[in-house]
C-alpha atoms as a PDB file:
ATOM      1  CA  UNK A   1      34.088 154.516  -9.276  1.00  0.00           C
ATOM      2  CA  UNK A   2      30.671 152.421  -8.713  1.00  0.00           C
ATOM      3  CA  UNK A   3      28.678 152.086  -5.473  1.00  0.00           C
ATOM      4  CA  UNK A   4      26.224 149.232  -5.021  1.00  0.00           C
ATOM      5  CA  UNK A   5      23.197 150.258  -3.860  1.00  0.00           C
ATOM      6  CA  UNK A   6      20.215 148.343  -2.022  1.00  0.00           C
ATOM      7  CA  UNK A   7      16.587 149.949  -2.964  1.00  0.00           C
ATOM      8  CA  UNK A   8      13.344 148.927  -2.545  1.00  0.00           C
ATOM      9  CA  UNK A   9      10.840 148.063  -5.896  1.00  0.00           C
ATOM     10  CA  UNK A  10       7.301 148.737  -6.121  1.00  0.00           C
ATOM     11  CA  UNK A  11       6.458 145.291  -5.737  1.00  0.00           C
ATOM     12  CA  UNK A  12       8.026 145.469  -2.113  1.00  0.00           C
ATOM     13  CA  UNK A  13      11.563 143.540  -3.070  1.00  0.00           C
ATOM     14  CA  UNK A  14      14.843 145.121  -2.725  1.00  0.00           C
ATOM     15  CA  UNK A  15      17.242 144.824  -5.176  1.00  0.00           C
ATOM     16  CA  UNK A  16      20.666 145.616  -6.319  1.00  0.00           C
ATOM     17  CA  UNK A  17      21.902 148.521  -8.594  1.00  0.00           C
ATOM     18  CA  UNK A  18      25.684 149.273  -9.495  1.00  0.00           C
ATOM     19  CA  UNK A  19      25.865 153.230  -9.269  1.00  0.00           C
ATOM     20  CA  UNK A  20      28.322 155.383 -10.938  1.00  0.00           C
ATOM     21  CA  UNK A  21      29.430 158.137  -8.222  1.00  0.00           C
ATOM     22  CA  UNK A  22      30.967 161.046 -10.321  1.00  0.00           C
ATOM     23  CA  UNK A  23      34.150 162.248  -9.529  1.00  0.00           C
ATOM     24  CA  UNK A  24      35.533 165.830 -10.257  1.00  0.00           C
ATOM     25  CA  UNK A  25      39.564 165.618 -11.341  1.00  0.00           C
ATOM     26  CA  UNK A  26      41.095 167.918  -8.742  1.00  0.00           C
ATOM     27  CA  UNK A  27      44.962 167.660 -10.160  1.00  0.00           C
ATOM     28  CA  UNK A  28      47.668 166.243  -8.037  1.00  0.00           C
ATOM     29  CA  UNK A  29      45.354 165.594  -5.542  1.00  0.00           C
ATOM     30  CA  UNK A  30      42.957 162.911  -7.148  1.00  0.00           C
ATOM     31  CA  UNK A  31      39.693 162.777  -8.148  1.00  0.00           C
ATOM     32  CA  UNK A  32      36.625 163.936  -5.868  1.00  0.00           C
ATOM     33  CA  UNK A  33      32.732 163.446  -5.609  1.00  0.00           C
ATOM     34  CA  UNK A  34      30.665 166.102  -4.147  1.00  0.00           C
ATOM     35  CA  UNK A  35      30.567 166.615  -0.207  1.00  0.00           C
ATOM     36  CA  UNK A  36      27.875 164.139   1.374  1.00  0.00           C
ATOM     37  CA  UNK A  37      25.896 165.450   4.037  1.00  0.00           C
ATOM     38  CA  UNK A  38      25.828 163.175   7.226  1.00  0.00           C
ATOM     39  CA  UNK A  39      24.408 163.663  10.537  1.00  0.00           C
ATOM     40  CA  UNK A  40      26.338 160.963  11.555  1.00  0.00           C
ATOM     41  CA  UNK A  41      28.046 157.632  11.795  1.00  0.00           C
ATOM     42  CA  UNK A  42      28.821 154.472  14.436  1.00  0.00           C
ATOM     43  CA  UNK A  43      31.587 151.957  13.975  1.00  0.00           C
ATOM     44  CA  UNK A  44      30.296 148.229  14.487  1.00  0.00           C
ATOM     45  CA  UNK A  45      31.672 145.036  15.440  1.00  0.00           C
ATOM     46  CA  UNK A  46      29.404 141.910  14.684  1.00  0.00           C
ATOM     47  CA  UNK A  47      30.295 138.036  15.409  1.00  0.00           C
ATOM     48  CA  UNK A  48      31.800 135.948  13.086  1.00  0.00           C
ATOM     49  CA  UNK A  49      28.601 134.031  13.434  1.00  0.00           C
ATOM     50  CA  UNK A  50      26.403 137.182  12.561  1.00  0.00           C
ATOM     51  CA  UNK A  51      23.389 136.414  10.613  1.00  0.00           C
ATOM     52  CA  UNK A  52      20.625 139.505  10.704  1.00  0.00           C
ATOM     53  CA  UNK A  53      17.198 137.734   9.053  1.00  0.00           C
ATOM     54  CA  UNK A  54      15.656 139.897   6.661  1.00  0.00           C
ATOM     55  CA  UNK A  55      15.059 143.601   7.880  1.00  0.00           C
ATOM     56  CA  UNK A  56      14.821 147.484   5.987  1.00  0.00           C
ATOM     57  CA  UNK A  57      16.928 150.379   7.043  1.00  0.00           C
ATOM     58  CA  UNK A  58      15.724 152.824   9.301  1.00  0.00           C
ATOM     59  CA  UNK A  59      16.697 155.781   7.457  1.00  0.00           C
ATOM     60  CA  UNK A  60      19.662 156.084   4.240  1.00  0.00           C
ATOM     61  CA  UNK A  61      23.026 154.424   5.061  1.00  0.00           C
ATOM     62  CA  UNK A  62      26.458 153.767   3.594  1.00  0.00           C
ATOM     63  CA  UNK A  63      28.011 150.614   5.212  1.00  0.00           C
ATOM     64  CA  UNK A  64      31.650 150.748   4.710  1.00  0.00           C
ATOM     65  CA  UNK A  65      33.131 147.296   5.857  1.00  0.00           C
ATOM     66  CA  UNK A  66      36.778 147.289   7.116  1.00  0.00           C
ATOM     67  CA  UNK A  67      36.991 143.202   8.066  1.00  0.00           C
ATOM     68  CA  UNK A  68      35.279 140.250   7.670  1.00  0.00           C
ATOM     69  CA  UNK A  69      32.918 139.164   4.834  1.00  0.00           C
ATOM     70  CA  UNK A  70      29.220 139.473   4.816  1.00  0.00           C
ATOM     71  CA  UNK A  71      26.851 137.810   1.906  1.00  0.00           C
ATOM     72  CA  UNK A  72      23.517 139.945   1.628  1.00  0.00           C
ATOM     73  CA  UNK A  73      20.692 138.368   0.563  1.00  0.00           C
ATOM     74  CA  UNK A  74      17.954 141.081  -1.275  1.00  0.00           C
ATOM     75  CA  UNK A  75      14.557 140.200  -2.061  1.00  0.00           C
ATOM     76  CA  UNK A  76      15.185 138.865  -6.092  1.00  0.00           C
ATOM     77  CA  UNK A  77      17.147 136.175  -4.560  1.00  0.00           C
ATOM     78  CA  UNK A  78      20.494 137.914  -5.602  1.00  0.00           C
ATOM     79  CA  UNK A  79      23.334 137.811  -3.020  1.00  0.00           C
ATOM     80  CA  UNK A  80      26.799 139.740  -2.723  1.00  0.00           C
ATOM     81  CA  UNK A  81      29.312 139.142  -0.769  1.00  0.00           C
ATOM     82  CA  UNK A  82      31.209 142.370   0.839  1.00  0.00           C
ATOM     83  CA  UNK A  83      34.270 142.311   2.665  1.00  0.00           C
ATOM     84  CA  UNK A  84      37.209 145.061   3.382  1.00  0.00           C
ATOM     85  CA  UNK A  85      37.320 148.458   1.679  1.00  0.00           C
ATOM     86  CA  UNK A  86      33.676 147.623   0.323  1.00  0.00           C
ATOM     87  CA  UNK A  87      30.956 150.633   0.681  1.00  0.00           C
ATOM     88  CA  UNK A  88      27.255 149.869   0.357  1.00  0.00           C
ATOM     89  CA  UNK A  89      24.378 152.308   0.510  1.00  0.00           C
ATOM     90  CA  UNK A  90      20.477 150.868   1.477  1.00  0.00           C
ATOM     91  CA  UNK A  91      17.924 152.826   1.182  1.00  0.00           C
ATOM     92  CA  UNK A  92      15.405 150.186   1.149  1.00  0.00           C
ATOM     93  CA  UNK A  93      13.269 151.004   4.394  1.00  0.00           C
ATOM     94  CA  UNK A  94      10.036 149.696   3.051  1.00  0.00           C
ATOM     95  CA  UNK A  95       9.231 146.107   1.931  1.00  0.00           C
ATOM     96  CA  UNK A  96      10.795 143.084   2.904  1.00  0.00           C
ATOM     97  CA  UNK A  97      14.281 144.521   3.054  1.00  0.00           C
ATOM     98  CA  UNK A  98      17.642 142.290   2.885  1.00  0.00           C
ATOM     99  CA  UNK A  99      19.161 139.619   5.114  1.00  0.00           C
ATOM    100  CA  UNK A 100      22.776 139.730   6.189  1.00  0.00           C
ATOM    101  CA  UNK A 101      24.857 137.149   7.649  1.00  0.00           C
ATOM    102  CA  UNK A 102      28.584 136.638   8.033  1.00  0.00           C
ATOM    103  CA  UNK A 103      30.372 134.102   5.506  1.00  0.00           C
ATOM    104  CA  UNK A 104      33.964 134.228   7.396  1.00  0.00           C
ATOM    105  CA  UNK A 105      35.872 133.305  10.113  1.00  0.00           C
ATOM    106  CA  UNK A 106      36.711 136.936  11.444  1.00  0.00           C
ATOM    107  CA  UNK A 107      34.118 139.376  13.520  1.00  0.00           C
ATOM    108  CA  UNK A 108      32.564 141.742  10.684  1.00  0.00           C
ATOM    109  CA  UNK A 109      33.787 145.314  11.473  1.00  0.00           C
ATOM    110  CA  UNK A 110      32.277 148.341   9.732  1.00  0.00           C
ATOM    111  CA  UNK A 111      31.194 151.873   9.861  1.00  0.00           C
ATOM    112  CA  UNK A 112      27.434 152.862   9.519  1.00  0.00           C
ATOM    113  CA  UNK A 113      27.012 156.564   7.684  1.00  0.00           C
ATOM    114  CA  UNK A 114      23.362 157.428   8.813  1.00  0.00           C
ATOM    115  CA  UNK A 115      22.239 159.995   5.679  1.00  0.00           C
ATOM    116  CA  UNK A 116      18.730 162.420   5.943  1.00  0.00           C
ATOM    117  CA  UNK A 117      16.073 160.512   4.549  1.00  0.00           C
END
């Protein structure tokens, strides 16, 4: 299983990076990462119209989008687009940050992990 990540480079631009997240076989029951530590999380509903302009994260975050589709922009001029059962974790809350903006017809509905920094 991968995770794409957003971080921040010395030279200020954020960037992507495909993570491995390593998984423990637990038998019948599947395969499982380590517990993640999370002091807590908001579910969000943004306009189909959504567009964010380039920002940083205030602190860690997995975004895990349950509808619509969102293209994010990062600062090598690389964009993604996201949509349902897609998880994303920024970190990048210095430098110029990423842009976000909605690419479908449907409100963008996700859930925002907040992580310790």
């Amino acid at each position: 299983m991968n995770l794409v990540k957003i971080s921040a480079g010395p030279d200020g631009k954020s960037f992507f990076q495909d993570t491995p997240i390593s998984l423990t076989d637990k038998g019948q029951y599947g395969r499982f990462s380590d517990l993640q530590a999370a002091p807590g999380f908001m579910f969000r509903e943004s306009a189909a119209d959504y567009a964010s302009g380039w920002h940083v994260v205030p602190n860690p975050v997995y975004l895990i989008f349950l509808a619509g589709q969102v293209e994010i922009t990062v600062g090598t001029g690389e964009r993604r687009v996201f949509g349902a059962g897609s998880v994303l974790y920024a970190d990048d809350m210095t430098g110029e940050g990423h842009s976000t903006r909605s690419v479908s017809n449907d409100p963008v509905q996700s859930i925002l992990m907040h992580l310790p920094v």
